[in-house]
Protein backbone atom coordinates (compact mmCIF):
# COMPACT_ATOMS: atom_id res chain seq x y z
CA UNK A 1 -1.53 23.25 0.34
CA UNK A 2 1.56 21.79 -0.64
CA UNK A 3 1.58 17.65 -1.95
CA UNK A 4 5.14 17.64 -0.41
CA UNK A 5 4.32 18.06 3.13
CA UNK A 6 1.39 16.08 2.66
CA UNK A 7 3.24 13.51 2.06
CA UNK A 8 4.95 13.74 5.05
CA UNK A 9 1.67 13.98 7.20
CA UNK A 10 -0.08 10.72 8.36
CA UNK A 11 -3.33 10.84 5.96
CA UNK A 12 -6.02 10.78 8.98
CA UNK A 13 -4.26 14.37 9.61
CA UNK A 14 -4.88 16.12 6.01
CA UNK A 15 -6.69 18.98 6.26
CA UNK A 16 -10.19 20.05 4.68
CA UNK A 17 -10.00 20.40 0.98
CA UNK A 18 -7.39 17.62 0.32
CA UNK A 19 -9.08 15.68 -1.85
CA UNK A 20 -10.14 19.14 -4.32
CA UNK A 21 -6.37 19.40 -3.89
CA UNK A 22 -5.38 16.08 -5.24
CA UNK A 23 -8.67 16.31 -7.91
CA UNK A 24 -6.89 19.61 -8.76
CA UNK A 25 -3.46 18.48 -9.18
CA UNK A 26 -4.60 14.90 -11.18
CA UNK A 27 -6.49 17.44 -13.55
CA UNK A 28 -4.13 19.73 -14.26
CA UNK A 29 -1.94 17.96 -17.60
CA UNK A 30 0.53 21.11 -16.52
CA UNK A 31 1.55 20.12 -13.43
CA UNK A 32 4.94 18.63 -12.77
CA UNK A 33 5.24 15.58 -13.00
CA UNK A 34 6.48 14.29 -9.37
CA UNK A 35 3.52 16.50 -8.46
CA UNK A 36 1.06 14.40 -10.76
CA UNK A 37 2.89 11.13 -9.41
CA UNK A 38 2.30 11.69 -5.31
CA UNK A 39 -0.94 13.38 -6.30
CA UNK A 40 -2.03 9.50 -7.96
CA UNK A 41 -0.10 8.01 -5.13
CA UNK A 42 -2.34 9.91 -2.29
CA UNK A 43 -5.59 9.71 -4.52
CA UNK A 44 -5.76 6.07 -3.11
CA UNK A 45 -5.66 6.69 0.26
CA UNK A 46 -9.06 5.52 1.91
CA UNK A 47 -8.95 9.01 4.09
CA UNK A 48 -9.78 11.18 0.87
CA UNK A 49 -10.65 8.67 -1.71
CA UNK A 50 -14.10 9.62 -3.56
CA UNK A 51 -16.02 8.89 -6.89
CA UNK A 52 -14.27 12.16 -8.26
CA UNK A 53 -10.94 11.28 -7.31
CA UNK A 54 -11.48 7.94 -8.89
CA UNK A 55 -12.95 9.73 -11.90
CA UNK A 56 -9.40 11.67 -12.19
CA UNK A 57 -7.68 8.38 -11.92
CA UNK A 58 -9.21 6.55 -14.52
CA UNK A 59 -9.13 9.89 -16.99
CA UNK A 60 -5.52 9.23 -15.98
CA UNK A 61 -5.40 5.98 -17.31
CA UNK A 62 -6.97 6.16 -20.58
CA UNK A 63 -5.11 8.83 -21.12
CA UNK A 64 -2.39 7.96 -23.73
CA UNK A 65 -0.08 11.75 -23.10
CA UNK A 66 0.07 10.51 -19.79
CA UNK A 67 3.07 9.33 -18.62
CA UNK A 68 3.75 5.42 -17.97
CA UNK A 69 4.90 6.17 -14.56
CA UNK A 70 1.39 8.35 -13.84
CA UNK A 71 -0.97 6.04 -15.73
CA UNK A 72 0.81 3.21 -13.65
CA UNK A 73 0.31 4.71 -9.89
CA UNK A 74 -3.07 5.93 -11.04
CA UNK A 75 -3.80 1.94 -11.59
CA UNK A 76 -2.47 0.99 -8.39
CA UNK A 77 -4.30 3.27 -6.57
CA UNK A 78 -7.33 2.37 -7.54
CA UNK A 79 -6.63 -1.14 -5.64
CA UNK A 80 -7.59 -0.61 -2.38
CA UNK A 81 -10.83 0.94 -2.69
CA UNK A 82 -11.68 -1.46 -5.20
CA UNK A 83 -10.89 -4.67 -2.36
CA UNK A 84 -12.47 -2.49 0.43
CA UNK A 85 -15.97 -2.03 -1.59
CA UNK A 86 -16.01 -5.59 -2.84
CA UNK A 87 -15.78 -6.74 0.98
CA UNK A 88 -17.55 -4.27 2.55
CA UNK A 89 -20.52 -4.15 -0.31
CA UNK A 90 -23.35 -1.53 -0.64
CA UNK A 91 -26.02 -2.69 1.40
CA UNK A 92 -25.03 -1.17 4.61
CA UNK A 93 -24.86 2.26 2.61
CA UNK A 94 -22.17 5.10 4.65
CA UNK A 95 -19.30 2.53 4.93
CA UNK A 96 -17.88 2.50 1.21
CA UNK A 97 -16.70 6.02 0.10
CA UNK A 98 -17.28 5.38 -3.70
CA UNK A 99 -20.72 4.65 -5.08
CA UNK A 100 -21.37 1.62 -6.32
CA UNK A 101 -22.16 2.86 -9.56
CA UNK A 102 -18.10 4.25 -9.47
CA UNK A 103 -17.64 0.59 -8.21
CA UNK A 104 -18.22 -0.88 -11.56
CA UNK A 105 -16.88 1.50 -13.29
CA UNK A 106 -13.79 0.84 -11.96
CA UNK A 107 -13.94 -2.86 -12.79
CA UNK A 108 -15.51 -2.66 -16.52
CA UNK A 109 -12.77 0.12 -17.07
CA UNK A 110 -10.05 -1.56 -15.96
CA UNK A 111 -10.89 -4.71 -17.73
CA UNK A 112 -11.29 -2.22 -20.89
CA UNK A 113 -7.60 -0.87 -20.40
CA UNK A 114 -6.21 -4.14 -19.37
CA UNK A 115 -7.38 -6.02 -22.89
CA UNK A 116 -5.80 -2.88 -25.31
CA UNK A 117 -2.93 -4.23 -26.64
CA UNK A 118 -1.22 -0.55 -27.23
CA UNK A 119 -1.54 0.08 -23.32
CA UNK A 120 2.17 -0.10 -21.81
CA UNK A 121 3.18 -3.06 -20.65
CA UNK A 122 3.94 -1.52 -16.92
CA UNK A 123 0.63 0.05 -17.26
CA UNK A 124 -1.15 -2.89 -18.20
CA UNK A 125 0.29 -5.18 -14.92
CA UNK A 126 -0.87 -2.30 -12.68
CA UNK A 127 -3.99 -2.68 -14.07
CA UNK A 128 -3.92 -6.33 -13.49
CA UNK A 129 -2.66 -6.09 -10.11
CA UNK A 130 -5.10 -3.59 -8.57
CA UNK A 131 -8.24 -5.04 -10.58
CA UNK A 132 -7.78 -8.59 -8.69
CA UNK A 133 -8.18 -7.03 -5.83
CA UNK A 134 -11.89 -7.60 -6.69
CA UNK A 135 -11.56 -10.91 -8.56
CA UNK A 136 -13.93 -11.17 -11.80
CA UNK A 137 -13.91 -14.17 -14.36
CA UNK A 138 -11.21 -12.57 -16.86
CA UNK A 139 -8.94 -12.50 -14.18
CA UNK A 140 -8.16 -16.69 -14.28
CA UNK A 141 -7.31 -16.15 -18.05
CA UNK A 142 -4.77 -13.13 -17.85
CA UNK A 143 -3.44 -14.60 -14.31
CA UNK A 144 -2.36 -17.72 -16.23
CA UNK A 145 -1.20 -16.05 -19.33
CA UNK A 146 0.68 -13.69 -17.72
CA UNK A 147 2.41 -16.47 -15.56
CA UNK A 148 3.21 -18.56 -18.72
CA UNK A 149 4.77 -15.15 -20.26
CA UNK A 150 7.98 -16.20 -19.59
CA UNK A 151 8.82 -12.53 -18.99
CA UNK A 152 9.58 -12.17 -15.23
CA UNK A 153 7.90 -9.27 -15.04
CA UNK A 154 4.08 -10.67 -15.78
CA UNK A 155 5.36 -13.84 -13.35
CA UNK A 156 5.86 -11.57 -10.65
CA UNK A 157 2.02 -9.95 -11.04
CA UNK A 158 0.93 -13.26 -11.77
CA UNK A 159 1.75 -14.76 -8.33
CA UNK A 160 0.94 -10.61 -6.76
């Protein structure tokens, strides 16, 4: 199966055995790296997206050999699934493809990462910007700090 041409193929058309490809490729430190960069990227698609895919992408992110360009798409990925199981919730059971034991994993590791001062600063903004998809109480504090930054950067997440 080949990432490349995946990419090229509307998601709701992968085949079987995507998301072991992805889980594969995220897991794999050897890969190359635009490999491990569309594999994050595609991890966060709601048509594959799993509690072991998620489990790659945080590994990802606490990862410190990672590269900042990986660690940051692994972040952002995490975003959507994040927003879809906060509105969606658990009771219903079947909708949400994470569990919601994943759920708050996400959220409590996120929050982890995003108070580290030695995370990159790229990283770190990703972080931000996919954890309030789900908004939590620490989120009012690093909104406004970030804003009052004065690096344009952390503005621009702080108004995302």
């Amino acid at each position: 199966m080949d990432l490349k041409a995946l990419k090229d193929t509307p998601p709701w058309d992968w085949p079987e055995g995507t998301a072991e490809k992805l889980v594969s490729v995220l897991r794999d430190e050897q890969a190359a790296k635009p490999d491990r960069v569309l594999a994050t990227e595609m991890a966060g698609d709601f048509t594959v997206v799993n509690d072991e895919l998620v489990e790659a992408l945080l590994a990802i992110l606490r990862n410190s050999e990672e590269s900042e360009q990986v660690r940051a798409r692994a972040a952002i990925s995490l975003g959507p699934i994040l927003e879809y199981a906060d509105t969606e919730g658990f009771d219903d059971g079947g909708d949400v493809p994470i569990s919601k034991r994943t759920f708050r994993g996400i959220q409590e590791s996120l929050h982890a990462l995003y108070r580290e001062a030695h995370i990159p600063k790229e990283v770190r903004r990703r972080i931000l910007e996919a954890s309030v998809r789900t908004p939590q109480e620490w989120h009012e504090n690093a909104v406004r700090s970030a804003y009052s930054s004065g690096d344009d950067l952390w503005k621009l997440t702080a108004v995302f």
